[in-house]
PDB file of N, CA and C in Angstrom:
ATOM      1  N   UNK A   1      14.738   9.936  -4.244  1.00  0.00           N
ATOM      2  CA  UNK A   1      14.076  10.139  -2.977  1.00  0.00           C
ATOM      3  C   UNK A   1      14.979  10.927  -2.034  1.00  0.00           C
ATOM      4  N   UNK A   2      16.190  10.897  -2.145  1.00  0.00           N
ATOM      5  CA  UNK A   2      17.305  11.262  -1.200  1.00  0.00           C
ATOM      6  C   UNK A   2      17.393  12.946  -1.498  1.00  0.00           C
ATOM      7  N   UNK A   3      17.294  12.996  -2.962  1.00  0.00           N
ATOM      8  CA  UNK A   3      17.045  14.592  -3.502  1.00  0.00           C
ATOM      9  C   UNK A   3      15.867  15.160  -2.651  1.00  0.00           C
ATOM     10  N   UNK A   4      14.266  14.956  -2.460  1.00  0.00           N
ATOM     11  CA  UNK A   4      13.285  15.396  -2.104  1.00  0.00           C
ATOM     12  C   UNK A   4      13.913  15.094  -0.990  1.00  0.00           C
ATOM     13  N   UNK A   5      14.153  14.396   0.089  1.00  0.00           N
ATOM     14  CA  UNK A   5      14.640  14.694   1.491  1.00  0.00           C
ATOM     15  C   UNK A   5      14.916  15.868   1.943  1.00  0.00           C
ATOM     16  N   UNK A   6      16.196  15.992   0.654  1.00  0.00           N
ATOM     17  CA  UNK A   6      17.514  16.911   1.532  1.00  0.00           C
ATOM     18  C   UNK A   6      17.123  18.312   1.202  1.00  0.00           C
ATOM     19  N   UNK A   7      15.996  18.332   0.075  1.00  0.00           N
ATOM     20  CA  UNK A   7      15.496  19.730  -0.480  1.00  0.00           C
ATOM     21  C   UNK A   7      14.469  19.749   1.025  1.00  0.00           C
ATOM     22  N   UNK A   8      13.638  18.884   1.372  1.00  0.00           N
ATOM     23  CA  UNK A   8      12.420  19.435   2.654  1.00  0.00           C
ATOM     24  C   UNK A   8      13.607  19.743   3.358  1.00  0.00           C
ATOM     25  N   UNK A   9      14.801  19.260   3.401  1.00  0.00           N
ATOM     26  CA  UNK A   9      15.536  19.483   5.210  1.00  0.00           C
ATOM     27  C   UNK A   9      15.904  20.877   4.811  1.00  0.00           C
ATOM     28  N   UNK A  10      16.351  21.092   3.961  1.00  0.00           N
ATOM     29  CA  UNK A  10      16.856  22.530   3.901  1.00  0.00           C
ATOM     30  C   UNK A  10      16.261  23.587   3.326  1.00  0.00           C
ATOM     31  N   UNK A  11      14.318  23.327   3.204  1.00  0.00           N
ATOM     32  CA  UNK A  11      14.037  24.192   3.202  1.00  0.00           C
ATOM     33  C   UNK A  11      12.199  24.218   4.152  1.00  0.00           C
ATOM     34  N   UNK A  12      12.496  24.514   5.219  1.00  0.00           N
ATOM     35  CA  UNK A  12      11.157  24.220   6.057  1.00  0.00           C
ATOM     36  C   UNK A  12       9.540  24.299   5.256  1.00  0.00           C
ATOM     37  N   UNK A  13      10.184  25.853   4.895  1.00  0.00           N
ATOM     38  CA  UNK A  13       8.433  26.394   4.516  1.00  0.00           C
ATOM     39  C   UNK A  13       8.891  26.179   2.704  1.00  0.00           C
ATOM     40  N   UNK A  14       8.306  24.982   2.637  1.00  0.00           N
ATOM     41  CA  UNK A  14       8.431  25.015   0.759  1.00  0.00           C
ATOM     42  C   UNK A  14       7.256  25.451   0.287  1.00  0.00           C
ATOM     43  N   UNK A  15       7.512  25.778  -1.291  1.00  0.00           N
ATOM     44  CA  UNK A  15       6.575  26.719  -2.316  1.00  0.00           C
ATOM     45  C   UNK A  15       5.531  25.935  -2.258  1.00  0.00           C
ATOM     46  N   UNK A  16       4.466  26.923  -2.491  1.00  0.00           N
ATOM     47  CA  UNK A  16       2.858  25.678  -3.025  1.00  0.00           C
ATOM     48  C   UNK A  16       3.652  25.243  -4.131  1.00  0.00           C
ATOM     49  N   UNK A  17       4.362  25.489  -4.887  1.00  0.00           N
ATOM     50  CA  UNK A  17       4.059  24.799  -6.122  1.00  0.00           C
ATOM     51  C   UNK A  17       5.321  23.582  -6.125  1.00  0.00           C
ATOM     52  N   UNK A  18       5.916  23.696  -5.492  1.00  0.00           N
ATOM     53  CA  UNK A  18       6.558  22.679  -4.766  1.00  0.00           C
ATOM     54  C   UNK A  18       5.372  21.383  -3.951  1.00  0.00           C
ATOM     55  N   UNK A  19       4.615  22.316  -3.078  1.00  0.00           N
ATOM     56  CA  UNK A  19       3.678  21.053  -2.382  1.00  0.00           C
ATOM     57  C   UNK A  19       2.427  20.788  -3.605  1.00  0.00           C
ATOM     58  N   UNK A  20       2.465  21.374  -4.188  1.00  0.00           N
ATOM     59  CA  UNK A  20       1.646  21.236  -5.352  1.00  0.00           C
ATOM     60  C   UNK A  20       2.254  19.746  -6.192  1.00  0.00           C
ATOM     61  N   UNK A  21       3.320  19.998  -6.671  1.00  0.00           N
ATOM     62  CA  UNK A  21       3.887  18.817  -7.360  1.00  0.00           C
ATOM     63  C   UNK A  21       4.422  17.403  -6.332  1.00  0.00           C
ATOM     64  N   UNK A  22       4.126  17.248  -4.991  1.00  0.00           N
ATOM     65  CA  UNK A  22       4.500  16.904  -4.778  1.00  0.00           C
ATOM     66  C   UNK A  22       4.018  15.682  -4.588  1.00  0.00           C
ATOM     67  N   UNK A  23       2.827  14.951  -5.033  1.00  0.00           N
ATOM     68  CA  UNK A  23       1.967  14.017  -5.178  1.00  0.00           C
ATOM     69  C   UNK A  23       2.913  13.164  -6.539  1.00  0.00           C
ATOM     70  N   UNK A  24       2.707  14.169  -7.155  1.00  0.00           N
ATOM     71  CA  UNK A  24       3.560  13.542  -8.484  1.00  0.00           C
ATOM     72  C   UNK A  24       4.764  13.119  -8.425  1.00  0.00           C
ATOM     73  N   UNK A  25       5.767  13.877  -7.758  1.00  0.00           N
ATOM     74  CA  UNK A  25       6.906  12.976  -7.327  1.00  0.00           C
ATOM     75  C   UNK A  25       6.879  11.651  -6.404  1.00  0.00           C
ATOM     76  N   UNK A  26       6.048  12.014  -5.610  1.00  0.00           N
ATOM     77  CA  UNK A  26       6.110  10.797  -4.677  1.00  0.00           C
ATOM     78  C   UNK A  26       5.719   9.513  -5.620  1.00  0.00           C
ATOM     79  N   UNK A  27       4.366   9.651  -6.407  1.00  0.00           N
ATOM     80  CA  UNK A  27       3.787   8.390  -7.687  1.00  0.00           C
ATOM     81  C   UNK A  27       5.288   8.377  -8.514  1.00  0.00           C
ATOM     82  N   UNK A  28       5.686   8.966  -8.538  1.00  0.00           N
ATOM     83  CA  UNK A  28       7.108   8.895  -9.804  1.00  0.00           C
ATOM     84  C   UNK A  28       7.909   7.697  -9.077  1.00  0.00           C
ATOM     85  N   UNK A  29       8.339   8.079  -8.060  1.00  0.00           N
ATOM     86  CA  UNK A  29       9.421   7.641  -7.033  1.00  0.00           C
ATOM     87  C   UNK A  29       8.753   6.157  -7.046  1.00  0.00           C
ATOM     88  N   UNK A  30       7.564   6.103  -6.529  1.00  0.00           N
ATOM     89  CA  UNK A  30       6.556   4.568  -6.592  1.00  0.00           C
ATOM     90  C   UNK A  30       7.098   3.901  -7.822  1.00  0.00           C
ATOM     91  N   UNK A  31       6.202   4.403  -8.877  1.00  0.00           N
ATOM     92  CA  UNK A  31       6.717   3.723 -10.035  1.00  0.00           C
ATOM     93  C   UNK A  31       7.744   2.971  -9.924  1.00  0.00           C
ATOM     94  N   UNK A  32       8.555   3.868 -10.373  1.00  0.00           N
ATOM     95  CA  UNK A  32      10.195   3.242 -10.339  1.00  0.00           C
ATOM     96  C   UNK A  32      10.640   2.573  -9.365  1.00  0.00           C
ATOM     97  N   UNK A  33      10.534   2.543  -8.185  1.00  0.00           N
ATOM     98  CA  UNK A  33      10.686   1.654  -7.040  1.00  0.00           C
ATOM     99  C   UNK A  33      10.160   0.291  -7.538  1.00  0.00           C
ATOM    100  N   UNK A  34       8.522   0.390  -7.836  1.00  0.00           N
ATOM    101  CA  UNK A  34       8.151  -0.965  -7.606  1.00  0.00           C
ATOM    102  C   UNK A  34       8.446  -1.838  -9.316  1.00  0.00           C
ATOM    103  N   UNK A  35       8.960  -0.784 -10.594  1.00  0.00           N
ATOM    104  CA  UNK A  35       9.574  -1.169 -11.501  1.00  0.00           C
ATOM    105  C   UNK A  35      11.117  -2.211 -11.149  1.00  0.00           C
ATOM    106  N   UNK A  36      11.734  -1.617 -10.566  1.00  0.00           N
ATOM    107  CA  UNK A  36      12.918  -2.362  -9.966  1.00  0.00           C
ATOM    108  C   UNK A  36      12.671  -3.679  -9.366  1.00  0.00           C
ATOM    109  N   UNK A  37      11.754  -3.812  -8.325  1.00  0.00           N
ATOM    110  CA  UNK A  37      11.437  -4.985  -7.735  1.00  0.00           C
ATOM    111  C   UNK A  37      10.302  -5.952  -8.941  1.00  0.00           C
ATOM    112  N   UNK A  38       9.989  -5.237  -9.863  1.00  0.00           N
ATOM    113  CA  UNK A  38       9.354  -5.963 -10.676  1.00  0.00           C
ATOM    114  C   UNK A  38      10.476  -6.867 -11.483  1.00  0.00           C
ATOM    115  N   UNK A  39      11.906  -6.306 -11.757  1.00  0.00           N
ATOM    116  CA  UNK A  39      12.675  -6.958 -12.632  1.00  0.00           C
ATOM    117  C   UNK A  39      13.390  -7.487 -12.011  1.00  0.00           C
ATOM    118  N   UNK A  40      13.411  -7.455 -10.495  1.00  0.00           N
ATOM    119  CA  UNK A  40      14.055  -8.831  -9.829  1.00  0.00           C
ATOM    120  C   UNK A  40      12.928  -9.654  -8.983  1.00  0.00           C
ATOM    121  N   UNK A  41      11.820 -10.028 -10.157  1.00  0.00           N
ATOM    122  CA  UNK A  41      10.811 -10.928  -9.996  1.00  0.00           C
ATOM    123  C   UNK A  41       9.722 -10.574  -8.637  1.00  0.00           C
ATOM    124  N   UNK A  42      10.029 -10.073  -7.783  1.00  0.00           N
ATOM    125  CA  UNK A  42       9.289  -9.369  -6.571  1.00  0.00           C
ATOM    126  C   UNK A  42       8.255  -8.379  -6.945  1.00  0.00           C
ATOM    127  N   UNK A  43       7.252  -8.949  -6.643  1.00  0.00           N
ATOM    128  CA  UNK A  43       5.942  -8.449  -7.552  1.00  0.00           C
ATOM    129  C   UNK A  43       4.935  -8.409  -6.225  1.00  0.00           C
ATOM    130  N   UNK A  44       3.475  -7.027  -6.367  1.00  0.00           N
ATOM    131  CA  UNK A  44       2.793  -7.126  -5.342  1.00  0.00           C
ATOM    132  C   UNK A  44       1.660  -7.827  -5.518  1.00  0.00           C
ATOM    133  N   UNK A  45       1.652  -8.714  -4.097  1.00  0.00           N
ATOM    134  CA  UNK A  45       0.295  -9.222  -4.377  1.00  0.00           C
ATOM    135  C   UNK A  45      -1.198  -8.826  -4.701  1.00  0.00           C
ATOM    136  N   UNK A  46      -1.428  -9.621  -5.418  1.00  0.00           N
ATOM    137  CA  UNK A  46      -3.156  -9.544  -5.819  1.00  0.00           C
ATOM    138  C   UNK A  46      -3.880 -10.030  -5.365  1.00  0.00           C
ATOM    139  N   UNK A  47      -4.951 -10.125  -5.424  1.00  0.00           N
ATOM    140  CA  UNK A  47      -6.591 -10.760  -4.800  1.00  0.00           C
ATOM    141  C   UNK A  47      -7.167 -10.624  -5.862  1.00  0.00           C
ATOM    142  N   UNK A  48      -7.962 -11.754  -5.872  1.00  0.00           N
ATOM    143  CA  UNK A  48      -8.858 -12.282  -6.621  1.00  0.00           C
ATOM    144  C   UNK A  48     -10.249 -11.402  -6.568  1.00  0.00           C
ATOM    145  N   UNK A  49     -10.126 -11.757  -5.080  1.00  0.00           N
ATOM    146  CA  UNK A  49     -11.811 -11.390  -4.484  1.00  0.00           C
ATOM    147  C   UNK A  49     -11.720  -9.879  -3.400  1.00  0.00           C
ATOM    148  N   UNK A  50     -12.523  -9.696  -3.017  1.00  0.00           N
ATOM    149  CA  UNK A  50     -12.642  -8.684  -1.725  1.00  0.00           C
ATOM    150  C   UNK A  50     -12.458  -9.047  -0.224  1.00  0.00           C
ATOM    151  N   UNK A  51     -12.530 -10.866  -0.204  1.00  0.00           N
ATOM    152  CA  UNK A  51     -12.567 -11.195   1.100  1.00  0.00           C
ATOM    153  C   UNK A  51     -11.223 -12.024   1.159  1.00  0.00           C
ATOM    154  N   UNK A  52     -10.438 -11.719   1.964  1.00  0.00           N
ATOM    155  CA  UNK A  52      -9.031 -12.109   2.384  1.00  0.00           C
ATOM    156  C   UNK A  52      -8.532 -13.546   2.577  1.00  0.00           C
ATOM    157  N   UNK A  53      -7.491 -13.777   1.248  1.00  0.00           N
ATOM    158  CA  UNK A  53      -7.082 -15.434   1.138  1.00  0.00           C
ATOM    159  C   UNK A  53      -5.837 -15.196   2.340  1.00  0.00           C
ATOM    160  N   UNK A  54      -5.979 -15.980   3.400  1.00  0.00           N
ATOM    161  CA  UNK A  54      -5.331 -15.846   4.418  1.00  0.00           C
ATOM    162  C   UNK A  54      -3.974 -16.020   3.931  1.00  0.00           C
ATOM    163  N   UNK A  55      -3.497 -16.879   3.262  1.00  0.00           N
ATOM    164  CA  UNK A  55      -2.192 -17.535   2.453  1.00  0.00           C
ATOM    165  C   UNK A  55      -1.393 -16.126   2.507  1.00  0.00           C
ATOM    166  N   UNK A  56      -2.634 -15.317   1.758  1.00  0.00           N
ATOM    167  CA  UNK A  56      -1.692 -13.835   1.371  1.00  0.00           C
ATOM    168  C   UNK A  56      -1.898 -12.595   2.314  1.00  0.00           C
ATOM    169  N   UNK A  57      -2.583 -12.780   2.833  1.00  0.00           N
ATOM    170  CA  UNK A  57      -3.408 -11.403   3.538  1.00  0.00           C
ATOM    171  C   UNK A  57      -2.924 -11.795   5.282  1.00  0.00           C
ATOM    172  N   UNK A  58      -2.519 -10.652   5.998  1.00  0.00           N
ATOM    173  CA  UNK A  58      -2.952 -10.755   7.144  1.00  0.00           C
ATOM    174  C   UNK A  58      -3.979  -9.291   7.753  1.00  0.00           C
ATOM    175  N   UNK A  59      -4.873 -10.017   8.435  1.00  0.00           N
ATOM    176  CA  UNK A  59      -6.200  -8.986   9.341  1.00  0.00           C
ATOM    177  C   UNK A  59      -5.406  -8.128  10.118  1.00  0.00           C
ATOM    178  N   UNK A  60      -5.421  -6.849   9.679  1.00  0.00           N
ATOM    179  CA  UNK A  60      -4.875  -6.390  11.140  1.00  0.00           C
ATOM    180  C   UNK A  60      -5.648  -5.588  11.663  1.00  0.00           C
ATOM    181  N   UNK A  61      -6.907  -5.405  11.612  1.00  0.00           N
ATOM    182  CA  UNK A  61      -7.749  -4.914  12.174  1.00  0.00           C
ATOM    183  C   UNK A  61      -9.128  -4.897  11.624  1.00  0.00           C
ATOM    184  N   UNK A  62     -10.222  -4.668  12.759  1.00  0.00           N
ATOM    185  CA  UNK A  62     -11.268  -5.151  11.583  1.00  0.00           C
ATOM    186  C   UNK A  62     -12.431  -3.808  12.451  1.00  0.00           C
ATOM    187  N   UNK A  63     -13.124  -2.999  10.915  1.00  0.00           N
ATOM    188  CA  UNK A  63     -14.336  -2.526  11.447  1.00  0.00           C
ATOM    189  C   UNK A  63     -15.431  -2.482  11.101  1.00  0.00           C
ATOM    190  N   UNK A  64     -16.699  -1.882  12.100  1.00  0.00           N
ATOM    191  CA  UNK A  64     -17.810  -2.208  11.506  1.00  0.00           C
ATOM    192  C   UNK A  64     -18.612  -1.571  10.602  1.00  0.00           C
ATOM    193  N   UNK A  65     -19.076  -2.447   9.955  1.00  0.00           N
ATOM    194  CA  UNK A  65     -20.142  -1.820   8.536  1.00  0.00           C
ATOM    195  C   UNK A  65     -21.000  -2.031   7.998  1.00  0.00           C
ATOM    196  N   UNK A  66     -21.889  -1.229   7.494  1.00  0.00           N
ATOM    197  CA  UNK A  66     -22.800  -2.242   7.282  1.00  0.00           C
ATOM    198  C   UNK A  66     -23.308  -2.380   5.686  1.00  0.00           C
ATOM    199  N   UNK A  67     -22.747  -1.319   5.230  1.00  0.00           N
ATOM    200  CA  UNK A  67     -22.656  -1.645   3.895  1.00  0.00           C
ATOM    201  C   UNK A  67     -21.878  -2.287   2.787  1.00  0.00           C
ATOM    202  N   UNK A  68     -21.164  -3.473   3.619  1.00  0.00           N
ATOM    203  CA  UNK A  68     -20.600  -4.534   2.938  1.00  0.00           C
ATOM    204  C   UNK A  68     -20.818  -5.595   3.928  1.00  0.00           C
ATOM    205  N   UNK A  69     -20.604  -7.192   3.098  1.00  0.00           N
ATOM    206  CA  UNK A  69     -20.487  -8.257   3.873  1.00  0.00           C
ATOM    207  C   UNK A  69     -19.351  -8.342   4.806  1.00  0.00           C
ATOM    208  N   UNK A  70     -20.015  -9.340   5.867  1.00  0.00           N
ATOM    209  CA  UNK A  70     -18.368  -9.403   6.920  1.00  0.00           C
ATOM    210  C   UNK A  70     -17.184  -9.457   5.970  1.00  0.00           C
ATOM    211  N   UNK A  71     -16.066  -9.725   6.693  1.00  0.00           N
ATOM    212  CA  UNK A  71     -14.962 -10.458   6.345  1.00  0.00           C
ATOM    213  C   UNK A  71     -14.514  -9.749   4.841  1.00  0.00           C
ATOM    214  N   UNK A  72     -15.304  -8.952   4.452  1.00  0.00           N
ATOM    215  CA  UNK A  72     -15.017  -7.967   3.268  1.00  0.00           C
ATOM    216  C   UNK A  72     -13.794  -6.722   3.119  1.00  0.00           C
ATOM    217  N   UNK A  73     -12.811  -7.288   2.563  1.00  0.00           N
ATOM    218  CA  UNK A  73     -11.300  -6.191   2.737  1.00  0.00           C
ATOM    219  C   UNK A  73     -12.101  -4.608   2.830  1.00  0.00           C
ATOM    220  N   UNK A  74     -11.769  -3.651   3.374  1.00  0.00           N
ATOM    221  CA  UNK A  74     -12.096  -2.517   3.531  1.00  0.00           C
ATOM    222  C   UNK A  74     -11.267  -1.357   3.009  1.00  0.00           C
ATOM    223  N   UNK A  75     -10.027  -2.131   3.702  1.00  0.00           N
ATOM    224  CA  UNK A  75      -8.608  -0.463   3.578  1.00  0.00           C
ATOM    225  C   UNK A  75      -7.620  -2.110   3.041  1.00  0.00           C
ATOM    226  N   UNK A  76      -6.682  -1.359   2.489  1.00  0.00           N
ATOM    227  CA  UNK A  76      -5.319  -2.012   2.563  1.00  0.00           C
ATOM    228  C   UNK A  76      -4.383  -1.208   3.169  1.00  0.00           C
ATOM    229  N   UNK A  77      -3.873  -1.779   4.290  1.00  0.00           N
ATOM    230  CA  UNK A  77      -2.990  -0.960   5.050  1.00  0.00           C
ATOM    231  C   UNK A  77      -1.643  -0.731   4.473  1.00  0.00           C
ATOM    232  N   UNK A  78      -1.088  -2.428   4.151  1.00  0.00           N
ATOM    233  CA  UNK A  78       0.350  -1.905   4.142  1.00  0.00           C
ATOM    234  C   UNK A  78      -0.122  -3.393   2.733  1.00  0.00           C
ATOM    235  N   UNK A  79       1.196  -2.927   1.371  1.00  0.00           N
ATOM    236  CA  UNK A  79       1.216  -3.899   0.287  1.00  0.00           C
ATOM    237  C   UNK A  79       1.769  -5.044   0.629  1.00  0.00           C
ATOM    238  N   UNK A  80       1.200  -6.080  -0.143  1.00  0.00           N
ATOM    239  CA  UNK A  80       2.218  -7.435   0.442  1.00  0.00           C
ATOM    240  C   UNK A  80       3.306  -7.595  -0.838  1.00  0.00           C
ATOM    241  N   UNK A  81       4.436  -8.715  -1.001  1.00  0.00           N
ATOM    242  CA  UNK A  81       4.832  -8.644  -1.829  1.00  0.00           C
ATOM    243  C   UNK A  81       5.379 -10.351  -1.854  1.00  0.00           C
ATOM    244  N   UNK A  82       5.036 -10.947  -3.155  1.00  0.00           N
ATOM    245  CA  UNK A  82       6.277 -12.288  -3.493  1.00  0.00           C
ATOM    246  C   UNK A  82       6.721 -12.077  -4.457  1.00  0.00           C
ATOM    247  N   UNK A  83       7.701 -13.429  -4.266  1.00  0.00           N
ATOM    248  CA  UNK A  83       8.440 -13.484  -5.210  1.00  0.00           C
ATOM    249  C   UNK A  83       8.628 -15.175  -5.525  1.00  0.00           C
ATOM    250  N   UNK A  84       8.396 -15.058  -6.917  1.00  0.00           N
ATOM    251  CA  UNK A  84       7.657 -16.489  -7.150  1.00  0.00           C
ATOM    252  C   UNK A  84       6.697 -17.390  -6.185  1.00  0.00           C
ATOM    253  N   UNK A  85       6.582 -18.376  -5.939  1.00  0.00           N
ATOM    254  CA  UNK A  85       5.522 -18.560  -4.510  1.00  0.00           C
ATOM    255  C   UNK A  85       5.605 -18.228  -3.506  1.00  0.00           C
ATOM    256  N   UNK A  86       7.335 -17.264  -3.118  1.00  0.00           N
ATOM    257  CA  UNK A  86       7.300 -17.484  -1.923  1.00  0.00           C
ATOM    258  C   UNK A  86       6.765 -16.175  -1.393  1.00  0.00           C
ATOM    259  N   UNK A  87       5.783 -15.871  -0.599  1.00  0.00           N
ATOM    260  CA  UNK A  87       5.113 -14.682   0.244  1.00  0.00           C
ATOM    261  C   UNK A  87       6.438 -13.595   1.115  1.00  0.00           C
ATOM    262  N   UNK A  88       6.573 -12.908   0.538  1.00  0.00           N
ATOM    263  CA  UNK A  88       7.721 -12.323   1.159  1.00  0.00           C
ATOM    264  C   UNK A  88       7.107 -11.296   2.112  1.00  0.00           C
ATOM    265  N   UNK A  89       6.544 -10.355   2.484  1.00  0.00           N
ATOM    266  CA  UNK A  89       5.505 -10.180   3.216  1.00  0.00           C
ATOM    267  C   UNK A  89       3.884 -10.081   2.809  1.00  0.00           C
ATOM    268  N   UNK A  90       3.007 -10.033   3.556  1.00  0.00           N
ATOM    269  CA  UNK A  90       1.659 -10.447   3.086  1.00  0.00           C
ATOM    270  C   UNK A  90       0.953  -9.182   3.212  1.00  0.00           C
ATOM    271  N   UNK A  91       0.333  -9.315   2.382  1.00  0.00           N
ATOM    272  CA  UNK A  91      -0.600  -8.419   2.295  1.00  0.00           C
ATOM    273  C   UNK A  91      -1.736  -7.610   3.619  1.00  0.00           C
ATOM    274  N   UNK A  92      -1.455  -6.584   4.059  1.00  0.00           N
ATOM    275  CA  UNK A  92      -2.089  -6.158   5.412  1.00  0.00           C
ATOM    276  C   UNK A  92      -3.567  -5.480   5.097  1.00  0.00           C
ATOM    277  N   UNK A  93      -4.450  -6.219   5.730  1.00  0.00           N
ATOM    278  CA  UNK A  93      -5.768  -5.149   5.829  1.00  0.00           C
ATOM    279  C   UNK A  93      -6.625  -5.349   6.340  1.00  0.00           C
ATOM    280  N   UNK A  94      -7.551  -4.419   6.360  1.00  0.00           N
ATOM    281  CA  UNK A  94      -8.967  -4.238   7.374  1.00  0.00           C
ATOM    282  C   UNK A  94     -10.056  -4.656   6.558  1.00  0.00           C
ATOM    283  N   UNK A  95     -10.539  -5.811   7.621  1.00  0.00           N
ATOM    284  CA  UNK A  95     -12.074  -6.015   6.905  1.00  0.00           C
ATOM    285  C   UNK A  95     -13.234  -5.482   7.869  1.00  0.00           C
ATOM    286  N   UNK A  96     -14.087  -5.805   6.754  1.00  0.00           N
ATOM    287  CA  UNK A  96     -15.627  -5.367   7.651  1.00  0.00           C
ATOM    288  C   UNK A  96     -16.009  -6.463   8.644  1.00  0.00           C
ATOM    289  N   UNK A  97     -16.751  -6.001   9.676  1.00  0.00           N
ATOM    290  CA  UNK A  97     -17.336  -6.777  11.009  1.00  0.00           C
ATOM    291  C   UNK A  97     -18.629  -6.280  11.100  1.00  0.00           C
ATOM    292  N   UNK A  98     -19.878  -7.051  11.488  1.00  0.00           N
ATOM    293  CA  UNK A  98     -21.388  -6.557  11.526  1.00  0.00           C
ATOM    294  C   UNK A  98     -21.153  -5.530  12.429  1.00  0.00           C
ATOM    295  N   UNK A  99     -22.241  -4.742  12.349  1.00  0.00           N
ATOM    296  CA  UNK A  99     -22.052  -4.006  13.569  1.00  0.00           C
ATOM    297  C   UNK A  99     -23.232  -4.268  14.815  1.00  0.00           C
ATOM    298  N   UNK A 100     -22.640  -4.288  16.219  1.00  0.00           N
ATOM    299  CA  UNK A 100     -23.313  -5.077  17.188  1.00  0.00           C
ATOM    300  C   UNK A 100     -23.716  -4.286  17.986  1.00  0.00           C
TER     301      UNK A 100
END
């Protein structure tokens, strides 16, 4: 990651084919990131369902829709993550609200 930094800092206007590949590095970089935290047991949370087990999830915003039920996850904002039971941060996202 420190490589792709120091290549954008020192070079403003990069190649398409540079911004072209650059989806793929970033998923690369993911990978391996969340490979690492996978082998020191820190794993991201899951859901079962679409509607938010509070335990794991926090609401951080909610909008309206009408083509899903309330209380129905929408976006995931930010990943949550534990490690063995313990919730190390929770899972962030937007559910649906009727619209009024």
């Amino acid at each position: 990651m420190g490589a792709l930094l120091d290549y954008l800092e020192n070079n403003p206007n990069p190649s398409p084919e540079f911004i072209e590949r650059l989806p793929r590095s970033v998923s690369a970089v993911n990978r391996k990131f969340l490979s690492v935290l996978g082998k020191r047991q820190l794993i991201p949370i899951e859901l079962e369902s679409q509607e938010p087990d509070f335990n794991l999830c926090r609401v951080v915003d909610r909008e309206e829709r009408t083509d899903v039920p309330d209380q129905t996850i929408t976006k995931i904002v930010r990943r949550g993550f534990r490690w063995g039971e313990k919730i190390i941060r929770p899972k962030e996202v937007i559910t649906a609200k009727p619209v009024v």
